[in-house]
N, C-alpha and C. Protein backbone atom coordinates (compact mmCIF):
# COMPACT_ATOMS: atom_id res chain seq x y z
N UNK A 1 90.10 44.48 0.63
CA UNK A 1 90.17 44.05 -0.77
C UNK A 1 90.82 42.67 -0.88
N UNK A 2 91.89 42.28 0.12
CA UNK A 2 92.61 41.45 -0.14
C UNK A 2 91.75 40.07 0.45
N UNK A 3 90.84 40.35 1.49
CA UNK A 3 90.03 39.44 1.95
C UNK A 3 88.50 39.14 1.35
N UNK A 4 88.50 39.90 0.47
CA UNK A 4 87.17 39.77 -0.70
C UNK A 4 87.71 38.57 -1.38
N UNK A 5 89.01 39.34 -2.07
CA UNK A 5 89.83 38.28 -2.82
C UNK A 5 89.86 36.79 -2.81
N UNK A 6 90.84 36.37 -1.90
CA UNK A 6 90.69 35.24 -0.97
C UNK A 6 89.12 34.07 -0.26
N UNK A 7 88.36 35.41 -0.14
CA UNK A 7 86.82 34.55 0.11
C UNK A 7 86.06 33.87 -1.31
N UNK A 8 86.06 35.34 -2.21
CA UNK A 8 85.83 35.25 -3.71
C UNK A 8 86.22 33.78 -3.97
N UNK A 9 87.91 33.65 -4.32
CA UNK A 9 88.59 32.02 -4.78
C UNK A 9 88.21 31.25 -4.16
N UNK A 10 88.10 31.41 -2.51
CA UNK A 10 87.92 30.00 -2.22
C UNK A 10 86.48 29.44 -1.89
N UNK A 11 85.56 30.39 -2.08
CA UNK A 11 84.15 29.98 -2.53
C UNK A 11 83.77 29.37 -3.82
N UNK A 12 84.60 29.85 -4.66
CA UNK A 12 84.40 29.53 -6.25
C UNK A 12 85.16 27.75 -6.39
N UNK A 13 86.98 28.09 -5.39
CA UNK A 13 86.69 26.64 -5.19
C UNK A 13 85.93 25.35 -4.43
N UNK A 14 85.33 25.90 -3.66
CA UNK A 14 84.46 25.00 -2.83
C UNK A 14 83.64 24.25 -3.60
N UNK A 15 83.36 24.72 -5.13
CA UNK A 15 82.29 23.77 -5.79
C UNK A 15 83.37 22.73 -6.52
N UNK A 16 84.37 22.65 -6.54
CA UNK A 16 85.50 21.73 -7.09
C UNK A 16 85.08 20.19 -6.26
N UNK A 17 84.88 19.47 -6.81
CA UNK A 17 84.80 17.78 -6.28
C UNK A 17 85.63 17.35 -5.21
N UNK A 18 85.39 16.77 -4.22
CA UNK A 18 86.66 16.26 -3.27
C UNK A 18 87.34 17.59 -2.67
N UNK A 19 88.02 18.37 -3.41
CA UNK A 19 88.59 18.82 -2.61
C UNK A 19 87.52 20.13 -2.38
N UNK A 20 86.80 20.23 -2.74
CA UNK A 20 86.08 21.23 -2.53
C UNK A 20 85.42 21.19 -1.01
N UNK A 21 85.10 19.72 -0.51
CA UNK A 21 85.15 19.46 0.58
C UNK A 21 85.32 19.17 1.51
N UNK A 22 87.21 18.96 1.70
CA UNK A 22 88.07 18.80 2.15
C UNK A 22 88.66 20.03 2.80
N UNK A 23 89.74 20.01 1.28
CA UNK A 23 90.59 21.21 1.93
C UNK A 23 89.82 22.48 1.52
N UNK A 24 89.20 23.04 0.80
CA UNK A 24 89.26 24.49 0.85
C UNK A 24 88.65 24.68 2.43
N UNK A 25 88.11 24.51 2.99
CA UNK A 25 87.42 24.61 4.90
C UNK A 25 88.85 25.10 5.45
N UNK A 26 89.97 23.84 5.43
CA UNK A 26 90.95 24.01 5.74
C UNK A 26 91.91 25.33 5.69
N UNK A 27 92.02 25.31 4.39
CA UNK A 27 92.78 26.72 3.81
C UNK A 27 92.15 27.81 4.21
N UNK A 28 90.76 27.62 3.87
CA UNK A 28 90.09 28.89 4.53
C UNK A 28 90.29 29.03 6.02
N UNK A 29 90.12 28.30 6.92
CA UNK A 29 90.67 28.49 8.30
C UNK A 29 91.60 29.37 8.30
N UNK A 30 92.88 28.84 7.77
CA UNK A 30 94.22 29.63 7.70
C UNK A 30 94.02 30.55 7.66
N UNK A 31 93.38 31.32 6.21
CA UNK A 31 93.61 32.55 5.97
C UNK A 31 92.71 33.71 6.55
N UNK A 32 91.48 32.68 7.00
CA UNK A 32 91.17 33.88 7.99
C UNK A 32 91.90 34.05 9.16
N UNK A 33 92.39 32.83 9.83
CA UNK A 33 92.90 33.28 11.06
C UNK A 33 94.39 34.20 10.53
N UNK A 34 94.94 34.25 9.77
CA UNK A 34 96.19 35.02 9.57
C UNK A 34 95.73 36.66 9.32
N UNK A 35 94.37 36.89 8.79
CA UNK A 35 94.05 37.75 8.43
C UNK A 35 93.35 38.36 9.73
N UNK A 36 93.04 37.63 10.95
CA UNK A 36 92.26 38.09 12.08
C UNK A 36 94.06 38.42 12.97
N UNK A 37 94.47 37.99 12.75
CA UNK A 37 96.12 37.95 13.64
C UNK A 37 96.46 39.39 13.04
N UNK A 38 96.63 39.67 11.21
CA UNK A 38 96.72 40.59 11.29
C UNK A 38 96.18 42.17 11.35
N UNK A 39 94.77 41.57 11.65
CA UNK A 39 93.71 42.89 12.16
C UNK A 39 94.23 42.99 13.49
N UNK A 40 94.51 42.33 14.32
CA UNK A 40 94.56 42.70 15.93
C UNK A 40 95.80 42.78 16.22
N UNK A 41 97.09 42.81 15.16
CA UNK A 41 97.97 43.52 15.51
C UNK A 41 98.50 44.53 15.08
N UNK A 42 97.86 44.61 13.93
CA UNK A 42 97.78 45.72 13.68
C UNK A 42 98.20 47.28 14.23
N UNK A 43 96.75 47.72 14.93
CA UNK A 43 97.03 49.14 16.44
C UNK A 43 98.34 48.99 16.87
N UNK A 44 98.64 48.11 17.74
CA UNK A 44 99.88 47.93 17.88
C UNK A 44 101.48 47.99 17.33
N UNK A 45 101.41 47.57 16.07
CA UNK A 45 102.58 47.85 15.06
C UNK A 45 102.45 48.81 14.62
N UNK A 46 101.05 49.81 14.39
CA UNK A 46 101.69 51.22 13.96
C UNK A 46 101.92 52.18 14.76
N UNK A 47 101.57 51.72 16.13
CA UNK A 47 101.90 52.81 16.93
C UNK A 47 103.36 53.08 17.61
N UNK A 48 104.21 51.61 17.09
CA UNK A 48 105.64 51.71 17.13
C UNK A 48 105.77 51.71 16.04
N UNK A 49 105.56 52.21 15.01
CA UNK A 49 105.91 52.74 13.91
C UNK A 49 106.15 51.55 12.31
N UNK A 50 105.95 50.19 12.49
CA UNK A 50 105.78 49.29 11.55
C UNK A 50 104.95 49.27 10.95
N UNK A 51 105.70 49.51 9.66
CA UNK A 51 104.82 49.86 8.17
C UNK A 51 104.20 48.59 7.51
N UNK A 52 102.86 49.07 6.98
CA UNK A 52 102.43 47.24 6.32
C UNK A 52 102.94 46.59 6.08
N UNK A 53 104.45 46.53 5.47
CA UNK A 53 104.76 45.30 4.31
C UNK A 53 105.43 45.06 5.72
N UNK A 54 106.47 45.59 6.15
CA UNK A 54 107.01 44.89 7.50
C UNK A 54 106.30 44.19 8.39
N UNK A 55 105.01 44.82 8.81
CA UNK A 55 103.87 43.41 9.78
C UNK A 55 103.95 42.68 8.56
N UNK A 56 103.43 42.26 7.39
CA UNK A 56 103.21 41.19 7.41
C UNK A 56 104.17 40.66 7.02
N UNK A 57 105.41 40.98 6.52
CA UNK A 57 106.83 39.98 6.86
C UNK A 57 106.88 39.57 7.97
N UNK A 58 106.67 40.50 9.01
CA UNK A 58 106.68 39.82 10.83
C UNK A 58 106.25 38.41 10.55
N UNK A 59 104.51 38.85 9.91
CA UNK A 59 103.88 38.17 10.64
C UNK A 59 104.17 36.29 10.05
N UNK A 60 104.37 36.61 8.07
CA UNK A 60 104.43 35.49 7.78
C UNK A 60 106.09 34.62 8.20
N UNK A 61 106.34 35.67 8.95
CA UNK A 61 108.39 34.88 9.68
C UNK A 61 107.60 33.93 10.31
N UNK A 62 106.57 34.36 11.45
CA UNK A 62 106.00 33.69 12.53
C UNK A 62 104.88 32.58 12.23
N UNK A 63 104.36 31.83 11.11
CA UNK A 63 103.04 31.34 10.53
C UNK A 63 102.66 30.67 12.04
N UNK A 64 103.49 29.41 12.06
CA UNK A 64 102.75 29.07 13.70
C UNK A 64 102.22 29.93 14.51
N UNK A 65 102.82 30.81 15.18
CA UNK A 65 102.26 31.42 15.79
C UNK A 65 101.33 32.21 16.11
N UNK A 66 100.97 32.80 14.54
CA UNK A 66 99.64 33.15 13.82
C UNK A 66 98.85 32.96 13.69
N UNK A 67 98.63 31.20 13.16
CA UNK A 67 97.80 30.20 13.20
C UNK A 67 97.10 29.58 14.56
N UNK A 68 98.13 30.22 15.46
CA UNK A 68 97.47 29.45 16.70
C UNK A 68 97.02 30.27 17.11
């Protein structure tokens, strides 16, 4: 739901002038890759027992590392 969301806005902004062809590519990068970081760690954090909101506090402590 939260990645419908996110695709939804930043498709709708992509028709925005300038930046529509700039940065939203950009931003969108981000948030998929934060959103692919937190699919694949997912398995892992619940099987030691970390509850959603805690991964993604983990994860947004860490943004670099996410991003890369």
């Amino acid at each position: 739901l939260r990645v419908a969301f996110y695709g939804i806005l930043l498709f709708a902004c992509g028709f925005i002038p300038v930046v529509g062809q700039t940065v939203v590519p950009v931003v969108g990068f981000c948030v998929s890759g934060f959103f692919l970081t937190e699919e694949l760690t997912s398995v892992a954090l619940q099987r030691r027992g970390v509850e959603f909101k805690e991964r993604l506090s983990l994860l947004r402590g860490r943004r670099t590392a996410v991003l890369g």
